[in-house]
C-alpha atoms as a PDB file:
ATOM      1  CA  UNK A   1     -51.714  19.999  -7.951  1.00  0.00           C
ATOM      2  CA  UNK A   2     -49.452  17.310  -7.541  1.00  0.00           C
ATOM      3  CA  UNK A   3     -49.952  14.305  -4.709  1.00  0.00           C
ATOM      4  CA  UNK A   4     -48.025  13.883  -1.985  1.00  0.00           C
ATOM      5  CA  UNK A   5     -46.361   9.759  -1.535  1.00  0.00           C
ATOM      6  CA  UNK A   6     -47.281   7.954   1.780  1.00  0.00           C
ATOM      7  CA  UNK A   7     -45.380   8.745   4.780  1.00  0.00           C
ATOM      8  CA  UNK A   8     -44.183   4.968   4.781  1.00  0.00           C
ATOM      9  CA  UNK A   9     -42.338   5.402   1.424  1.00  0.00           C
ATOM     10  CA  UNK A  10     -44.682   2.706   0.109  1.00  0.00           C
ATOM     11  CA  UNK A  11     -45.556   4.521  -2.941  1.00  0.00           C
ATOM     12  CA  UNK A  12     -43.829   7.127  -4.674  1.00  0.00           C
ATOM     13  CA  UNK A  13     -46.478   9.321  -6.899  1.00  0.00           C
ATOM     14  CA  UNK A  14     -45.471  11.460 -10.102  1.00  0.00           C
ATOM     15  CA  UNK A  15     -44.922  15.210  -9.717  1.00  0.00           C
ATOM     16  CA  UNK A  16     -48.200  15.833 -11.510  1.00  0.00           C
ATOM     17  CA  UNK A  17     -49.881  12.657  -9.396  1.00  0.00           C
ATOM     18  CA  UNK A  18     -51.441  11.008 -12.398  1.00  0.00           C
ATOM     19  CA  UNK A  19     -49.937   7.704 -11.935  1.00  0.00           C
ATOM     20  CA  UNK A  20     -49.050   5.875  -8.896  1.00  0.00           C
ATOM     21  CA  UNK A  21     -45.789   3.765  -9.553  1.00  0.00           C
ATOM     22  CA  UNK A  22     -45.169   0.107  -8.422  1.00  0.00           C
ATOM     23  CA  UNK A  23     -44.012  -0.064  -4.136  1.00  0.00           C
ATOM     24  CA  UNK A  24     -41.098  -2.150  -5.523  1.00  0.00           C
ATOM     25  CA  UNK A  25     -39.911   0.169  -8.383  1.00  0.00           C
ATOM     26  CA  UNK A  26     -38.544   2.422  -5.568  1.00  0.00           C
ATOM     27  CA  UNK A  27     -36.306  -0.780  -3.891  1.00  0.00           C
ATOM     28  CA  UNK A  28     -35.567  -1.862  -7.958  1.00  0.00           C
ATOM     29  CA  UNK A  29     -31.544  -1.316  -6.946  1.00  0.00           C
ATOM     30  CA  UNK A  30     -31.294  -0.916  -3.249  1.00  0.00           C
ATOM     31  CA  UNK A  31     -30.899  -5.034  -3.146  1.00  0.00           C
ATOM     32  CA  UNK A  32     -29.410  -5.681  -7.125  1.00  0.00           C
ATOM     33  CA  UNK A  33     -26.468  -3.070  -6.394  1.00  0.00           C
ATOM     34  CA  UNK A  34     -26.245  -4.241  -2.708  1.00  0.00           C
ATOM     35  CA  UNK A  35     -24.396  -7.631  -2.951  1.00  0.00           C
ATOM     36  CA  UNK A  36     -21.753  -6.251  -5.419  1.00  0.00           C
ATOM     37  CA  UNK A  37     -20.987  -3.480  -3.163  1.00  0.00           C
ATOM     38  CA  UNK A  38     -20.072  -5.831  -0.443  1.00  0.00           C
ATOM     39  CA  UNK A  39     -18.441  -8.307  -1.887  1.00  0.00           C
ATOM     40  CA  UNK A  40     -16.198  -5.267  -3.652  1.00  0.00           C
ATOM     41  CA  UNK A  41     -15.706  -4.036   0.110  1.00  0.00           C
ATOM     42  CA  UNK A  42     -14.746  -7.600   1.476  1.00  0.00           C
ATOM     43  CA  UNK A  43     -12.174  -7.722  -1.439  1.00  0.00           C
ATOM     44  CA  UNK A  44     -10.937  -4.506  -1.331  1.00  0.00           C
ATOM     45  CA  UNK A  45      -9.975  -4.806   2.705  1.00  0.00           C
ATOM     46  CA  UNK A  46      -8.669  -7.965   1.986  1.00  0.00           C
ATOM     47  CA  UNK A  47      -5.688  -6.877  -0.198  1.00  0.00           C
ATOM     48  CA  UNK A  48      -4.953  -4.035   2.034  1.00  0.00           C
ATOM     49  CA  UNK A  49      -4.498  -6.579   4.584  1.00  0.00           C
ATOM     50  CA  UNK A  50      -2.313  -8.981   2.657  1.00  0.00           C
ATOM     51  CA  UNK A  51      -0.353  -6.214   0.916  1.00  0.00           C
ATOM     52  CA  UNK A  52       0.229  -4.298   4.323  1.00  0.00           C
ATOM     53  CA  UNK A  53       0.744  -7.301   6.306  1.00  0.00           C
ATOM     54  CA  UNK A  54       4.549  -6.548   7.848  1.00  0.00           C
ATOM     55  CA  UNK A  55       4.322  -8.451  10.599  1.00  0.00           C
ATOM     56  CA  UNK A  56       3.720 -11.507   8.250  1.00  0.00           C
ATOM     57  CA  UNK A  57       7.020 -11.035   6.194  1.00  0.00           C
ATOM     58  CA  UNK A  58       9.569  -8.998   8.062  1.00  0.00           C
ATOM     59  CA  UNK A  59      10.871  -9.458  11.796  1.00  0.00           C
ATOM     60  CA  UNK A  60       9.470  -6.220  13.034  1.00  0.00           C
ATOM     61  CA  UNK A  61      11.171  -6.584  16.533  1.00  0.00           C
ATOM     62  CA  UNK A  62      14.657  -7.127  15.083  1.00  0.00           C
ATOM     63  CA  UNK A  63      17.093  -4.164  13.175  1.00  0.00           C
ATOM     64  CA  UNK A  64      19.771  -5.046  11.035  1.00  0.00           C
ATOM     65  CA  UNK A  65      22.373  -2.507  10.133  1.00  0.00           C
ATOM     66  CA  UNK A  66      24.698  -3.360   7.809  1.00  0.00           C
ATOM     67  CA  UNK A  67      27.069  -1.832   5.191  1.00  0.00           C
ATOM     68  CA  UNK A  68      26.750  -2.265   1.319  1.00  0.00           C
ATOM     69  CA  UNK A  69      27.278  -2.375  -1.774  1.00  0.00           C
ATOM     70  CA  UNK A  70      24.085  -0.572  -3.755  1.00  0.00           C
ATOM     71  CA  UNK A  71      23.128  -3.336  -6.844  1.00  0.00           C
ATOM     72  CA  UNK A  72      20.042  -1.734  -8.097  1.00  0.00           C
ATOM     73  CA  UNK A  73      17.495   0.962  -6.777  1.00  0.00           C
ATOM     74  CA  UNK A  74      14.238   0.973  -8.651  1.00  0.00           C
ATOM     75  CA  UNK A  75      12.088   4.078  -8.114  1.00  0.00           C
ATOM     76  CA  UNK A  76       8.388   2.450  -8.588  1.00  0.00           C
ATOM     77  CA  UNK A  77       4.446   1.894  -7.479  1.00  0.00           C
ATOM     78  CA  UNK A  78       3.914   0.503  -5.261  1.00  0.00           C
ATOM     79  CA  UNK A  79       7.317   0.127  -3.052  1.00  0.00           C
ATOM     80  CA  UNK A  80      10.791   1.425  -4.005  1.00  0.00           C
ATOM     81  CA  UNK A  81      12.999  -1.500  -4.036  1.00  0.00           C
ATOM     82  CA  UNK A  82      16.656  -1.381  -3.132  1.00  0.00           C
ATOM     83  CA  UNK A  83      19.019  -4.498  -3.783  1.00  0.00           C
ATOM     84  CA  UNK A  84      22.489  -4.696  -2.042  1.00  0.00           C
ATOM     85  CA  UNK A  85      25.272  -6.569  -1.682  1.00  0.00           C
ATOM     86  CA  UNK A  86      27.623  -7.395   1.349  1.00  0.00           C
ATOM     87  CA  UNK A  87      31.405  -7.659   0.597  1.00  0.00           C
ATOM     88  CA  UNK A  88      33.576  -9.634   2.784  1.00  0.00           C
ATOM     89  CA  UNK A  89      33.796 -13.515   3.421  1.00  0.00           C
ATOM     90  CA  UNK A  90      30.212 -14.346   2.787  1.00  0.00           C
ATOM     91  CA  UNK A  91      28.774 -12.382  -0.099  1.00  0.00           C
ATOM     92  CA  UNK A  92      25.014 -11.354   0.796  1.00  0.00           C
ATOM     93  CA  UNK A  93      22.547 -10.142  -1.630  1.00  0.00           C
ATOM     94  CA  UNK A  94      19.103  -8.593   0.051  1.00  0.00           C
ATOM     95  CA  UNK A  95      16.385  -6.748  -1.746  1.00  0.00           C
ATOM     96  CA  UNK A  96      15.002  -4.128   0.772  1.00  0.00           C
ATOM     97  CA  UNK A  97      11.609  -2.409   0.290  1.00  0.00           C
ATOM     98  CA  UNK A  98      11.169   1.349   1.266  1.00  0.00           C
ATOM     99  CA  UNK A  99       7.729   3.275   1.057  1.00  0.00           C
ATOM    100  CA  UNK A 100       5.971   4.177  -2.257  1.00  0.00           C
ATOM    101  CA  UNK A 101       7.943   7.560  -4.258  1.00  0.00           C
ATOM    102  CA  UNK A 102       5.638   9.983  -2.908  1.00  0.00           C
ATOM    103  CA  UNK A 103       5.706   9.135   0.688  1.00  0.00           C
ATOM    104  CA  UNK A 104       9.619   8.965   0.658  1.00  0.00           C
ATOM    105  CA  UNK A 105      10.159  12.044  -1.150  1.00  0.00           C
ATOM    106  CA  UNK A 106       8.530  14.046   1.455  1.00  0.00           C
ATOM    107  CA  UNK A 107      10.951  12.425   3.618  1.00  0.00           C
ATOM    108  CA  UNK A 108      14.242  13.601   1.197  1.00  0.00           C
ATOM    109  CA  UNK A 109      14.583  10.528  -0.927  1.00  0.00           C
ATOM    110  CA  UNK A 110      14.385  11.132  -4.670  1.00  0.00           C
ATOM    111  CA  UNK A 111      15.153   8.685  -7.394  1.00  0.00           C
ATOM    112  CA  UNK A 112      18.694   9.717  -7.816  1.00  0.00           C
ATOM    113  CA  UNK A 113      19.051   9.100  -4.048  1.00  0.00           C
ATOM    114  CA  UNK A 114      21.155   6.073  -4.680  1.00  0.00           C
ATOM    115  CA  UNK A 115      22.802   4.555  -7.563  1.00  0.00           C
ATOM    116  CA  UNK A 116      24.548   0.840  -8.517  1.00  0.00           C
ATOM    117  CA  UNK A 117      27.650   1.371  -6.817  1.00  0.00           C
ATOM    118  CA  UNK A 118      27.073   3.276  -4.237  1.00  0.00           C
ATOM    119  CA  UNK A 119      28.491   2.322  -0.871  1.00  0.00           C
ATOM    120  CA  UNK A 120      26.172   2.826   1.977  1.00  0.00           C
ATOM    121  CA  UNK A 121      25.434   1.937   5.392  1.00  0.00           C
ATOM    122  CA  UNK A 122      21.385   0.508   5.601  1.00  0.00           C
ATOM    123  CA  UNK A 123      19.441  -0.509   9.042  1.00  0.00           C
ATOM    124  CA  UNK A 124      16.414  -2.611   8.248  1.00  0.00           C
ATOM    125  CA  UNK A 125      14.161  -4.811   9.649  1.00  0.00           C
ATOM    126  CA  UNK A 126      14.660  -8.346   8.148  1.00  0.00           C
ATOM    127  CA  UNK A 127      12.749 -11.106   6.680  1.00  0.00           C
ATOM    128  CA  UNK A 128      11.675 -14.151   8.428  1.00  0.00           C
ATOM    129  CA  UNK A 129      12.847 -17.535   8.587  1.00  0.00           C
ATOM    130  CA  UNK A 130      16.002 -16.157   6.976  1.00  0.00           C
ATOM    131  CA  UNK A 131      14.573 -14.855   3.826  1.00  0.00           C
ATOM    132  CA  UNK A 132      16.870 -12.535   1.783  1.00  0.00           C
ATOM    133  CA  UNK A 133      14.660  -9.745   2.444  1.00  0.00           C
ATOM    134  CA  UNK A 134      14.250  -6.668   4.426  1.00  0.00           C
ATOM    135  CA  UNK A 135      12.090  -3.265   5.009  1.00  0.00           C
ATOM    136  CA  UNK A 136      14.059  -0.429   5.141  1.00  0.00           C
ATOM    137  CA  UNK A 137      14.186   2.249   8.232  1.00  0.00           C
ATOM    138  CA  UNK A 138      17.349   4.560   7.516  1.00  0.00           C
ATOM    139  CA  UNK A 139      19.869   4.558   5.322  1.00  0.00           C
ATOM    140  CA  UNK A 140      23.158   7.061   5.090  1.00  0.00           C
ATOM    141  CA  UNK A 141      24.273   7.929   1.610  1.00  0.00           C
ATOM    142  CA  UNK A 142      28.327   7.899   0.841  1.00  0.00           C
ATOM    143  CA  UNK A 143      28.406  11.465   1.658  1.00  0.00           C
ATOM    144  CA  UNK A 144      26.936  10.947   5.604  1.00  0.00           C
ATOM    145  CA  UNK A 145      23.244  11.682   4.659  1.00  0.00           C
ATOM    146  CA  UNK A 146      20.969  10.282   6.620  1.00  0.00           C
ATOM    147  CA  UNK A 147      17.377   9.567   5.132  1.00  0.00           C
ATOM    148  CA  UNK A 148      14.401   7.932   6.613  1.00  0.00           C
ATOM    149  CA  UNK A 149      12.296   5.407   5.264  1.00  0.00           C
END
């Protein structure tokens, strides 16, 4: 017949009750895997902060739309990056982010969306302080497509 452990939790017994175990073996890594688990939280929230802070970088309140020259278009984790070029008096260059691949395919993009080359006609929201930067929020392809970022 085996014994039944105190209410409390102060004591855990062995199925067959022949032994009652240490009150601390039962708290042996409530407290030792505690501390890592928050400081790996408080990390972890911390990057998504800094990575996803827009605000920080861009000029959310302010769209840009300008026509361009594609100069590169690089299809990877964890932001698609598209650099372009204005013509005209003052040559420009800007590298724009978009979303990561898989949340801009579901919105029609694919990685031969755009190519070196390719004229097209971008509205963005652009970088502070006059930084040569940018976060995409449409763009329309040569051929009139429009495609959201």
């Amino acid at each position: 017949m085996s014994r039944r452990c105190d209410p409390a939790g102060k004591r855990r017994c062995d199925p067959a009750g022949k032994r009652r175990c240490d009150p601390a073996e039962k708290r042996r890594w409530g407290p030792a895997l505690a501390g890592p688990f928050v400081v790996a939280a408080l990390l972890n929230s911390s990057t998504a902060l800094a990575h996803h802070g827009a605000a920080s970088i861009y000029d959310m309140g302010k769209e840009t739309t300008i026509k361009a020259t594609v100069t590169e278009f690089v299809w990877t984790n964890p932001h698609v990056e598209l650099g372009v070029s204005t013509g005209g008096g003052t040559k420009t260059e800007l590298l724009l982010e978009l979303g990561s691949p898989p949340n801009i395919r579901n919105r029609g993009w694919s990685s031969r969306t755009v190519k070196a080359g390719d004229v097209v006609t971008v509205t963005f929201h652009p970088g502070l302080r006059g930084a040569k930067i940018g976060v995409v929020m449409k763009l329309i392809t040569a051929d009139g497509k429009e495609l959201s970022a």
